[in-house]
C-alpha atoms as a PDB file:
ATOM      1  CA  UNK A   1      10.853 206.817  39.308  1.00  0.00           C
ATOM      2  CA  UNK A   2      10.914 209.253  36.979  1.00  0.00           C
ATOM      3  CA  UNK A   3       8.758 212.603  36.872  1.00  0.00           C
ATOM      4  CA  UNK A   4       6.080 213.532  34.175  1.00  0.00           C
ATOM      5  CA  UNK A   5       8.627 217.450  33.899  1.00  0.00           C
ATOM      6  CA  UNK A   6      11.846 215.148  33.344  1.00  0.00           C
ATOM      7  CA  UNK A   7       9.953 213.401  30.294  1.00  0.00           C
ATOM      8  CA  UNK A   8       8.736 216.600  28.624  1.00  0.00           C
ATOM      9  CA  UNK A   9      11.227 217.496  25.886  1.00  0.00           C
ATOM     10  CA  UNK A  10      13.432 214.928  26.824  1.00  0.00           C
ATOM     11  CA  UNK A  11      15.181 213.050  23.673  1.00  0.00           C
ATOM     12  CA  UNK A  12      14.110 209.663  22.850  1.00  0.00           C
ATOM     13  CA  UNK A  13      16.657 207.533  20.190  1.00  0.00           C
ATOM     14  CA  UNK A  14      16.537 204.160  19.143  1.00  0.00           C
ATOM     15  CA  UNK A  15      19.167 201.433  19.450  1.00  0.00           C
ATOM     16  CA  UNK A  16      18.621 201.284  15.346  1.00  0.00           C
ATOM     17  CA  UNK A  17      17.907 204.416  14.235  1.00  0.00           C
ATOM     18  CA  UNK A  18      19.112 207.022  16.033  1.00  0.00           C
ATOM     19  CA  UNK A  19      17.190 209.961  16.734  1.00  0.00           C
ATOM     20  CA  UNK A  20      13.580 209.867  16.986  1.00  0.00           C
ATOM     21  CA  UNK A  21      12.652 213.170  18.555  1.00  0.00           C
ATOM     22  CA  UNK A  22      11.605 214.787  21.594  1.00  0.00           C
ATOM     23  CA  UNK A  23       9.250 214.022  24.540  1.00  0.00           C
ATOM     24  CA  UNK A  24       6.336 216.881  23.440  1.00  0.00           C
ATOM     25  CA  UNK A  25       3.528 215.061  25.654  1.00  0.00           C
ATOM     26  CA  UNK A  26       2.457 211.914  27.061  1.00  0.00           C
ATOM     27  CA  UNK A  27      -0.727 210.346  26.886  1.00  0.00           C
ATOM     28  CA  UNK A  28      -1.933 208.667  30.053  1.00  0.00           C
ATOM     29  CA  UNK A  29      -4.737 205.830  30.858  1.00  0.00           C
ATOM     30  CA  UNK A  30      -6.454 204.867  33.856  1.00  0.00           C
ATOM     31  CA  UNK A  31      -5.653 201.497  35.033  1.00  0.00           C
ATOM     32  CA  UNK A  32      -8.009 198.747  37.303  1.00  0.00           C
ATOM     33  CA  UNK A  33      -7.339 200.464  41.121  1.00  0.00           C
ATOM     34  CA  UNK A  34      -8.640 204.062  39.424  1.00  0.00           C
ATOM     35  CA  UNK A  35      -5.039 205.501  39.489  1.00  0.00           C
ATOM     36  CA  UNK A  36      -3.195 206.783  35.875  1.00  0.00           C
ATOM     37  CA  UNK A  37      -0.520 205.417  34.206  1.00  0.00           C
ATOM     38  CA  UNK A  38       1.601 206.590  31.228  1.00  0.00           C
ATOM     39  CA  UNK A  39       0.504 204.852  28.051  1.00  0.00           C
ATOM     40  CA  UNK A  40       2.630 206.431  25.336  1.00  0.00           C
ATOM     41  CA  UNK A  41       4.866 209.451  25.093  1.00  0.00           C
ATOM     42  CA  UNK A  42       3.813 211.777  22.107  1.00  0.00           C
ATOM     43  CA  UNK A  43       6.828 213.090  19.790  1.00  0.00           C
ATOM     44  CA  UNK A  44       7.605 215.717  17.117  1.00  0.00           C
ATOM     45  CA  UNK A  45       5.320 219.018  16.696  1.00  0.00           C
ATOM     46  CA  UNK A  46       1.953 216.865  16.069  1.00  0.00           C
ATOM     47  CA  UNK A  47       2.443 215.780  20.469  1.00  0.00           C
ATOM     48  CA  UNK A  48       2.748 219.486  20.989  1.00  0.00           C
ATOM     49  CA  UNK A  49      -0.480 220.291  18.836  1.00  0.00           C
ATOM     50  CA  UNK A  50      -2.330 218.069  20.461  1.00  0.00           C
ATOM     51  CA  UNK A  51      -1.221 219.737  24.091  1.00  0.00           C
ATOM     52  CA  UNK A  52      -2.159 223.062  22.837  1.00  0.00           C
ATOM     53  CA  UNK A  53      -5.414 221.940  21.824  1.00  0.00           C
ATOM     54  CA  UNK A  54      -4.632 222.380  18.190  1.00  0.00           C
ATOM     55  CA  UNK A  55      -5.227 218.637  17.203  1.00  0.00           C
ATOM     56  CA  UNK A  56      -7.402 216.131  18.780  1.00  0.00           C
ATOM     57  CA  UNK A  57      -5.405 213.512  20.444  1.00  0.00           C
ATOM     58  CA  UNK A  58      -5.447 209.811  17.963  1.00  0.00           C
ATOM     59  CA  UNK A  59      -3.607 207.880  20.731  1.00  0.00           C
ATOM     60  CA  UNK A  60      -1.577 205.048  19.895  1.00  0.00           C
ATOM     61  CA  UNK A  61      -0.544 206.604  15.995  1.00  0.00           C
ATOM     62  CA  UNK A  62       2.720 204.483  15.875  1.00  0.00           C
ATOM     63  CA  UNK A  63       4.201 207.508  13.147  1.00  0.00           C
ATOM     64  CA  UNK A  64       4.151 210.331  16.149  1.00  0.00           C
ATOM     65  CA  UNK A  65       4.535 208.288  19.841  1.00  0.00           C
ATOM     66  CA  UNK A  66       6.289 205.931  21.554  1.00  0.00           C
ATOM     67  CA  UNK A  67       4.255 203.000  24.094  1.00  0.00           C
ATOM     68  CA  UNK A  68       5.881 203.757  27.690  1.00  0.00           C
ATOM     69  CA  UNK A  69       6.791 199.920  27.675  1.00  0.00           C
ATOM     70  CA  UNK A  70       9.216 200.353  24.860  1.00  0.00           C
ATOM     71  CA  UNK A  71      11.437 202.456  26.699  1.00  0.00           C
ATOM     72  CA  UNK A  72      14.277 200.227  27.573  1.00  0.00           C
ATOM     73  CA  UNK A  73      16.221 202.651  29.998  1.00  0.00           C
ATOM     74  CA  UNK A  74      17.411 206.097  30.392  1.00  0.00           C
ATOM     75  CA  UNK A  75      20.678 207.087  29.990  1.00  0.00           C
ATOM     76  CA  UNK A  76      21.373 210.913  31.007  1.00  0.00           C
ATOM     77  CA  UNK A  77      18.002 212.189  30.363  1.00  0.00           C
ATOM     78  CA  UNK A  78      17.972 210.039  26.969  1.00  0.00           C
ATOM     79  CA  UNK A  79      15.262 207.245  26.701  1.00  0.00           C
ATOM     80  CA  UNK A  80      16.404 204.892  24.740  1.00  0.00           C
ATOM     81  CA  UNK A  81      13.730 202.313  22.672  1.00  0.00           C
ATOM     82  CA  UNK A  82      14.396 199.417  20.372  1.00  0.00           C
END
């Protein structure tokens, strides 16, 4: 398990590209039992305008976040995605 502090600014690089960017938010949904669930981590300075209220949130923009299931593992505070 990890904790919703270890993901925040954590790098995220894929197997193909390299480096994507940094962890700058996450955007959560709330699943069938009532209880939340990441959804998709937000990246680059648009994740952190949306946090400080700057920009409303467009959820799943594929240019600016990353869906939670396409994290394949973590490797010393790396995720790493296709």
């Amino acid at each position: 398990m990890i904790s919703l502090s270890e993901l925040l600014g954590a790098e995220v690089r894929s197997r193909r590209d390299g480096a994507l960017g940094h962890v700058r938010d996450v955007h959560v949904s709330r699943t069938a039992d009532g209880s939340w669930e990441v959804d998709r981590l937000l990246l680059r300075e648009s994740g952190l305008a949306v946090r400080l209220g700057l920009r409303k949130s467009r959820g799943a923009n594929r240019d600016d976040s990353i869906g939670w299931r396409d994290v394949q593992r973590i490797e010393d505070s790396v995720l790493i995605v296709p």
